[in-house]
Protein backbone atom coordinates (compact mmCIF):
# COMPACT_ATOMS: atom_id res chain seq x y z
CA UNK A 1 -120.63 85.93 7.86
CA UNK A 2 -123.41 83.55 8.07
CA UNK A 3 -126.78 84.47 6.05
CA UNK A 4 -130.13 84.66 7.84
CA UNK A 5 -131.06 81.73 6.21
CA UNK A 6 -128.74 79.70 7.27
CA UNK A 7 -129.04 81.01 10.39
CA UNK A 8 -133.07 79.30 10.63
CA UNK A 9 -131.41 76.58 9.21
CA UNK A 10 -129.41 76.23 12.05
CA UNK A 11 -132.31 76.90 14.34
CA UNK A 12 -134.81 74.39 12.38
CA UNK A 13 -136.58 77.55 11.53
CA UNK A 14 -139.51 76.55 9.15
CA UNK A 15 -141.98 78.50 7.07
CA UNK A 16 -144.71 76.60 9.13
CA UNK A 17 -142.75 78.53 12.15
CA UNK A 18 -142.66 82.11 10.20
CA UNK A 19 -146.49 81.34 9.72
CA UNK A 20 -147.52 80.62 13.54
CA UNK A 21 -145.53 83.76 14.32
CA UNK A 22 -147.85 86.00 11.83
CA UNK A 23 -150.70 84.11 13.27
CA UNK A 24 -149.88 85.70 16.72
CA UNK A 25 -149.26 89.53 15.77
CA UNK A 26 -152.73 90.57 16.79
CA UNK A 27 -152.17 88.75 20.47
CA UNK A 28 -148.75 90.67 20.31
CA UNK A 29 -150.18 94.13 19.15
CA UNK A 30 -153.01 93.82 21.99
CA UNK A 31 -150.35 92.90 24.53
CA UNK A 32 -147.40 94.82 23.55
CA UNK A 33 -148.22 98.08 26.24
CA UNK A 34 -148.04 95.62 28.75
CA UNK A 35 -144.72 94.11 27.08
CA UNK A 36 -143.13 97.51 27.30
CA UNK A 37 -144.18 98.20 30.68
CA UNK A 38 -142.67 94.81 31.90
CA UNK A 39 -139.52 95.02 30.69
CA UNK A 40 -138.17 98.63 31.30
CA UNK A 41 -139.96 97.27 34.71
CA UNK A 42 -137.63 95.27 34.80
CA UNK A 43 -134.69 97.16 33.82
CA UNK A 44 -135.22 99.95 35.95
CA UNK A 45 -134.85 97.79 38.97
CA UNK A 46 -131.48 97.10 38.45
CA UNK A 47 -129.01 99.90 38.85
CA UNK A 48 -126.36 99.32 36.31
CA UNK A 49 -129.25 98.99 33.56
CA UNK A 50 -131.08 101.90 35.12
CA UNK A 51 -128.02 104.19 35.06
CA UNK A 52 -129.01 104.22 30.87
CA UNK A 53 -132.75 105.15 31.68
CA UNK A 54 -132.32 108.24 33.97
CA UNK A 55 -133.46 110.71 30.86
CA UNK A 56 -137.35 110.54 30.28
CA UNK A 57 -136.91 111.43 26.72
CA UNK A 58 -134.79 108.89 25.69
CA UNK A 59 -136.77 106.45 27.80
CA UNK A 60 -139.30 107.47 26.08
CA UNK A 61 -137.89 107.24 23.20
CA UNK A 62 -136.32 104.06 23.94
CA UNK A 63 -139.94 102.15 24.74
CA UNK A 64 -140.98 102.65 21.31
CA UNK A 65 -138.04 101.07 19.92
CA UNK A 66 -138.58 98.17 21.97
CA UNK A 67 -142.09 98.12 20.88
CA UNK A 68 -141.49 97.93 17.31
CA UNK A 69 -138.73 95.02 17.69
CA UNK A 70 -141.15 93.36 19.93
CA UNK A 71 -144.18 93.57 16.90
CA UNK A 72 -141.18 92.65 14.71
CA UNK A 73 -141.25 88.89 16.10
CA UNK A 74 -144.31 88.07 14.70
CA UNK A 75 -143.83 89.97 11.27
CA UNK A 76 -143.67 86.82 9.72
CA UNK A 77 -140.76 88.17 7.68
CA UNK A 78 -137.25 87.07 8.18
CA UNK A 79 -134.63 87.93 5.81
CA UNK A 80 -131.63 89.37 5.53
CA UNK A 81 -132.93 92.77 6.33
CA UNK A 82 -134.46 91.92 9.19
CA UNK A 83 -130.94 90.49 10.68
CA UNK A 84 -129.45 93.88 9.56
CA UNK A 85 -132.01 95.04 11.49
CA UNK A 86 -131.01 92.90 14.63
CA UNK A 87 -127.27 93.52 14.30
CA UNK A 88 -127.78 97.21 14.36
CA UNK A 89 -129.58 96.20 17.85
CA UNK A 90 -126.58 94.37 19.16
CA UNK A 91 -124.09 97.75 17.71
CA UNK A 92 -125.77 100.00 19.61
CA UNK A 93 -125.68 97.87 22.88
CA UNK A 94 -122.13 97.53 22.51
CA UNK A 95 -121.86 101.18 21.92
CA UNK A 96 -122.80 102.64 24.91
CA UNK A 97 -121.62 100.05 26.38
CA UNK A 98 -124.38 97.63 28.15
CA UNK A 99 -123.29 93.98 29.27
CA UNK A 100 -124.41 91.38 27.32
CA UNK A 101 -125.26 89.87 30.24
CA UNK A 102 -128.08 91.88 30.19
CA UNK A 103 -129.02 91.62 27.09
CA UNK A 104 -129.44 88.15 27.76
CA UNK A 105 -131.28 88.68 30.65
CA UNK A 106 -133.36 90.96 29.31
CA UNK A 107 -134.31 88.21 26.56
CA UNK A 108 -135.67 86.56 29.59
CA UNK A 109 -137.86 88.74 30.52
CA UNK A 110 -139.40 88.62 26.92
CA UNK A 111 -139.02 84.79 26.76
CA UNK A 112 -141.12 84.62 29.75
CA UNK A 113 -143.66 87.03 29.34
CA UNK A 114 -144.73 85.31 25.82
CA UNK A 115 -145.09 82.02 27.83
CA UNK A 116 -147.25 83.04 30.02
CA UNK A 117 -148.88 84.69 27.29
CA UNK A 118 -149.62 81.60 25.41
CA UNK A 119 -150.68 79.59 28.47
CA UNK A 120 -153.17 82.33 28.92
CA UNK A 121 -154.72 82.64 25.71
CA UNK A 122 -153.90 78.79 24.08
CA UNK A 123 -154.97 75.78 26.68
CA UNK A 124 -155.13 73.49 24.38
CA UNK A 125 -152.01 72.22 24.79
CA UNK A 126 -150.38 70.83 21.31
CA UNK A 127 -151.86 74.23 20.30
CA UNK A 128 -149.63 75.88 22.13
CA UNK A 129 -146.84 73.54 21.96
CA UNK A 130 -145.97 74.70 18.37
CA UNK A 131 -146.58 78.44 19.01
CA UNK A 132 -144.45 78.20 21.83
CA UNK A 133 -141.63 76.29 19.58
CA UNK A 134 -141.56 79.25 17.16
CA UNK A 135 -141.43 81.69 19.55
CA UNK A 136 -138.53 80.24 21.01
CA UNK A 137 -136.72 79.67 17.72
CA UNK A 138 -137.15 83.43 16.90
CA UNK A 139 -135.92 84.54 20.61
CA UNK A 140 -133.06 82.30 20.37
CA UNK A 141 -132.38 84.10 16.79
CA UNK A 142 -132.38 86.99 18.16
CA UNK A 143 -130.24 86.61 21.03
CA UNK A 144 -128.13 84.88 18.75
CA UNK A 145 -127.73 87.59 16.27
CA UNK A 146 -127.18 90.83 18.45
CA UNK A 147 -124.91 88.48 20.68
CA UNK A 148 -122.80 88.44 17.63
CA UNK A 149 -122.22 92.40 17.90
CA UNK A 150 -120.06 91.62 21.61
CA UNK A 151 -118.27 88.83 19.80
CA UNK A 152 -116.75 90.84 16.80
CA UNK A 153 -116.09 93.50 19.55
CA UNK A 154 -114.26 91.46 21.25
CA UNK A 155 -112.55 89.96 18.01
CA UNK A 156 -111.33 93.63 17.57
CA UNK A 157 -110.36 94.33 20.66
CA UNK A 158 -108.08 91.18 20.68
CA UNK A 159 -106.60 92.20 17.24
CA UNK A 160 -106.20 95.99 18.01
CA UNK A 161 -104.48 94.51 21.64
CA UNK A 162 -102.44 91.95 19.02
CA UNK A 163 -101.25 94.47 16.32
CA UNK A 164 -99.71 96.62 19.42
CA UNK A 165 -98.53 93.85 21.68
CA UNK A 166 -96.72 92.70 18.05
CA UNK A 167 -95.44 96.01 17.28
CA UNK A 168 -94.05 97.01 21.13
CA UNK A 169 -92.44 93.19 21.34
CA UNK A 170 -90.24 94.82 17.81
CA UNK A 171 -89.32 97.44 19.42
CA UNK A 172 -88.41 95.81 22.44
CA UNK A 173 -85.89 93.00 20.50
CA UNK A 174 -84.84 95.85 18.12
CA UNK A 175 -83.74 98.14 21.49
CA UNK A 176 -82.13 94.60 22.75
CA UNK A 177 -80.26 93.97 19.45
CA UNK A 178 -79.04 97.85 19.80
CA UNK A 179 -77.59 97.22 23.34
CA UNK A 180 -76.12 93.61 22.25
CA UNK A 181 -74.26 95.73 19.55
CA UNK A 182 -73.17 98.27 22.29
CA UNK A 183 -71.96 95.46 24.50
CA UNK A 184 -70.02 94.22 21.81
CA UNK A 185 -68.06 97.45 21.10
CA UNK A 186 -67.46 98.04 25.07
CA UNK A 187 -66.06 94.27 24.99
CA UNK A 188 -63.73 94.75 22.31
CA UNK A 189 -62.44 97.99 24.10
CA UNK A 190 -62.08 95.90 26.80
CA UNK A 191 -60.22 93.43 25.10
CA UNK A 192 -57.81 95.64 24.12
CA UNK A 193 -57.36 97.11 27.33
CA UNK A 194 -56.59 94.04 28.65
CA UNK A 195 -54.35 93.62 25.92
CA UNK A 196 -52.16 96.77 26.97
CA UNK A 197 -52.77 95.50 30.53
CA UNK A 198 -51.04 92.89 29.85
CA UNK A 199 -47.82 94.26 27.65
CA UNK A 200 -47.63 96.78 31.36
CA UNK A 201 -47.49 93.21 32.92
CA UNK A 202 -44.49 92.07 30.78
CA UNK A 203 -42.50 95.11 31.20
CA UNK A 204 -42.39 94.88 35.10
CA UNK A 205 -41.12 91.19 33.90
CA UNK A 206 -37.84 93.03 32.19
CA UNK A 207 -37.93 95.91 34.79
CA UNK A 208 -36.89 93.09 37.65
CA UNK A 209 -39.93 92.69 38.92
CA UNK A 210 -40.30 89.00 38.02
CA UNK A 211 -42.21 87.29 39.99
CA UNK A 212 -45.01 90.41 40.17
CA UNK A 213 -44.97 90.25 36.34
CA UNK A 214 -45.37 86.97 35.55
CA UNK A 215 -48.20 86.35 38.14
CA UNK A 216 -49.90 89.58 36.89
CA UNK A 217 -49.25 88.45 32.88
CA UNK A 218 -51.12 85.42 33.61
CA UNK A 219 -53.71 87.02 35.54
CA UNK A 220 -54.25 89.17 32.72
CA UNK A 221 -54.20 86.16 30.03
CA UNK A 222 -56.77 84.65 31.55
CA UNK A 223 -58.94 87.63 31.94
CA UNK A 224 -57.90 88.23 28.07
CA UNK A 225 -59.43 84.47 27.18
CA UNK A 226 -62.11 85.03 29.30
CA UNK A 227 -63.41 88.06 27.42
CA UNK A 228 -62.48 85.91 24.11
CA UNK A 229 -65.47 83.22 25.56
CA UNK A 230 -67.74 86.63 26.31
CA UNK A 231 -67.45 88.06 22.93
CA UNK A 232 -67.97 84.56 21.15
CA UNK A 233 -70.71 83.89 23.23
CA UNK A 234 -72.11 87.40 22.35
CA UNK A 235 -71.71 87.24 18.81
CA UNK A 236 -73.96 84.13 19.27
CA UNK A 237 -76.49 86.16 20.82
CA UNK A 238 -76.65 88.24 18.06
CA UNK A 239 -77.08 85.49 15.36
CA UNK A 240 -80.21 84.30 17.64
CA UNK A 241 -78.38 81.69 19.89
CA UNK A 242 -78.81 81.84 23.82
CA UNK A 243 -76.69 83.76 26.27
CA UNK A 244 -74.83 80.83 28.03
CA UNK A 245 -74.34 82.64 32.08
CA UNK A 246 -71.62 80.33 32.49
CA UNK A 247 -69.10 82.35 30.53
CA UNK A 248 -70.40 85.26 32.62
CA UNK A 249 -69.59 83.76 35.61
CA UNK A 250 -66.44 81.93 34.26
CA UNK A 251 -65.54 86.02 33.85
CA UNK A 252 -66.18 86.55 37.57
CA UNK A 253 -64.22 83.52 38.45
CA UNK A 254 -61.03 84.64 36.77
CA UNK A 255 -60.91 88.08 37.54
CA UNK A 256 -61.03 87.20 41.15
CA UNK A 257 -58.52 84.71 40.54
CA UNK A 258 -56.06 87.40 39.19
CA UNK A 259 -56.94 89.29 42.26
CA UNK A 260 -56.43 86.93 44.54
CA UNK A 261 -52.74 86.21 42.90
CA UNK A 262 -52.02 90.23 42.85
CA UNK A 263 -53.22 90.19 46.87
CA UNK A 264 -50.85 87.12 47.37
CA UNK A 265 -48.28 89.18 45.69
CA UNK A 266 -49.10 92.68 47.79
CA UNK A 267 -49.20 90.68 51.30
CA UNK A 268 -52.33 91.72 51.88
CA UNK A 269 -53.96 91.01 55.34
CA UNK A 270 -54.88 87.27 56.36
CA UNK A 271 -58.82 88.05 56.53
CA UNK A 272 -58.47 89.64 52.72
CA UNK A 273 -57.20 86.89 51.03
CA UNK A 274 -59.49 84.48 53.33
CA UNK A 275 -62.64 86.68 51.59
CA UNK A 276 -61.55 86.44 48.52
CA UNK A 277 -60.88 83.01 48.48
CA UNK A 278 -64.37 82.03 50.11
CA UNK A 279 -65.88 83.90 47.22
CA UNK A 280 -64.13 82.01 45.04
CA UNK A 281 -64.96 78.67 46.50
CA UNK A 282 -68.54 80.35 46.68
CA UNK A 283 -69.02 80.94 42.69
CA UNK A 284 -66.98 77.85 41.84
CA UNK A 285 -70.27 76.07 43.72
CA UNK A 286 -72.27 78.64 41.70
CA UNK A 287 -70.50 77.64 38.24
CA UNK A 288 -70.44 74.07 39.16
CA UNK A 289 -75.08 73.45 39.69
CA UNK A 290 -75.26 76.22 36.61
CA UNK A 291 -73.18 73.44 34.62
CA UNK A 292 -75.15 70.76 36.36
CA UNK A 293 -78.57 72.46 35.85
CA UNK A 294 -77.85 73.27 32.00
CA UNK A 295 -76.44 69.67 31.29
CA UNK A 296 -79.75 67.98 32.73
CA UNK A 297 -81.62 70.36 30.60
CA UNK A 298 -79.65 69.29 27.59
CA UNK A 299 -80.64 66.13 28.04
């Protein structure tokens, strides 16, 4: 955190400036009634400012604050306490919750009144050319400083938001690891389903019914190295590679070509086998732009 004096560095804040200010206090101390009066003037105009001013005693209460940070410009003292001072300004805006667009806009107010202020009561003008240079230095300061209170609001608002958006997007890959896991036990039951599937296959092969159990057997081998490619590629997924949807839809592709030799097999009606054919053709398009699509990625 930056130091108030490097802060008038910054600002080409002099001791010649801290000086003019003093010189102005008693201008400030005749004027500051009508200081007050302007500004929660102002404020009470607008309705979302307003809305904070509805109770008289903390109006009240409130005008004499303002007062004493207003006499506080020309104090001619500017340390590090009086930016503790300024930062406890900006807290308690951000507290109950005013925009800092009105903060800013309040400044204005302030900004302008001294102006006028000075063109009143200095026409000489390089007289009140550098009076009106330090006052705008320490305005700018101030805005500066208590403008700092939104920014490490919003600082911790972004690493609150962070820390949780970190912690749910763990939770999230650890729940996806747990179902990869799952789907890796279901395809190994699977597997070995198939498996048996396909010994039933061989013994209608020995029972006579050859050409069923043949057709059926290889049906059932390809369905067998199908879920082979699905549990490699799975496995994969696990160790942090990509899921590759071809070998899902190589899956599809198989199984309804084992269908479509069992429904060749059964006699099934004309329009069947026409369906299950045009879905075929269907996801072989399918299989053949995913290829496509992932090879002119590759590349």
């Amino acid at each position: 955190m930056l130091t108030m004096q490097e802060i008038k560095s910054h600002y080409y804040f002099t001791d010649t400036d801290a000086k003019l200010l003093e010189e102005l206090l008693p201008l400030a101390e005749k004027n500051c009634e009508a200081m007050v009066e302007e500004f929660y003037g102002y404020l009470l105009k607008i309705p979302e400012t307003a809305a904070f001013l509805r109770d008289p005693g903390a109006l009240q209460k409130l005008r004499k604050t303002h007062a004493q940070w207003f006499l506080s410009l020309f104090c001619g003292c500017y340390d590090n306490g009086y930016m503790i001072t300024l930062q406890g300004i900006g807290q308690a805006h951000v507290r109950i919750k005013v925009s800092a667009h009105y903060v800013n806009a309040a400044m204005n107010v302030v900004r302008r009144f001294l102006i006028e202020l000075l063109q009143a009561n200095f026409p000489e003008i390089e007289a009140r050319r550098k009076y009106r240079i330090a006052v705008e230095k320490i305005l700018d300061i101030n805005l500066d400083i208590m403008s700092t209170s939104y920014q490490e609001e919003e600082l911790r608002k972004v690493f609150v938001s962070h820390r949780l958006e970190s912690k749910l997007i763990h939770a999230a890959e650890r729940f996806t690891y747990g179902l990869n896991l799952i789907l890796v036990v279901a395809l190994i039951v699977v597997s070995l389903s198939v498996v048996g599937l396909f010994f039933w296959d061989l013994v209608h092969v020995f029972s006579g019914s050859l050409e069923k159990g043949i057709l059926s057997a290889l049906g059932s081998l390809l369905i067998l190295w199908m879920m082979i490619e699905l549990m490699d590629n799975e496995i994969k997924t696990l160790k942090g590679g990509k899921f590759n949807i071809l070998i899902f839809i190589g899956v599809i592709i198989v199984a309804l070509i084992r269908e479509i030799l069992i429904s060749t097999l059964r006699h099934d009606a004309l329009e069947t086998q026409a369906f299950l054919a045009g879905t075929l053709l269907i996801l072989g398009i399918v299989y053949f732009l995913v290829a496509k699509s992932q090879n002119v990625n590759a590349h």
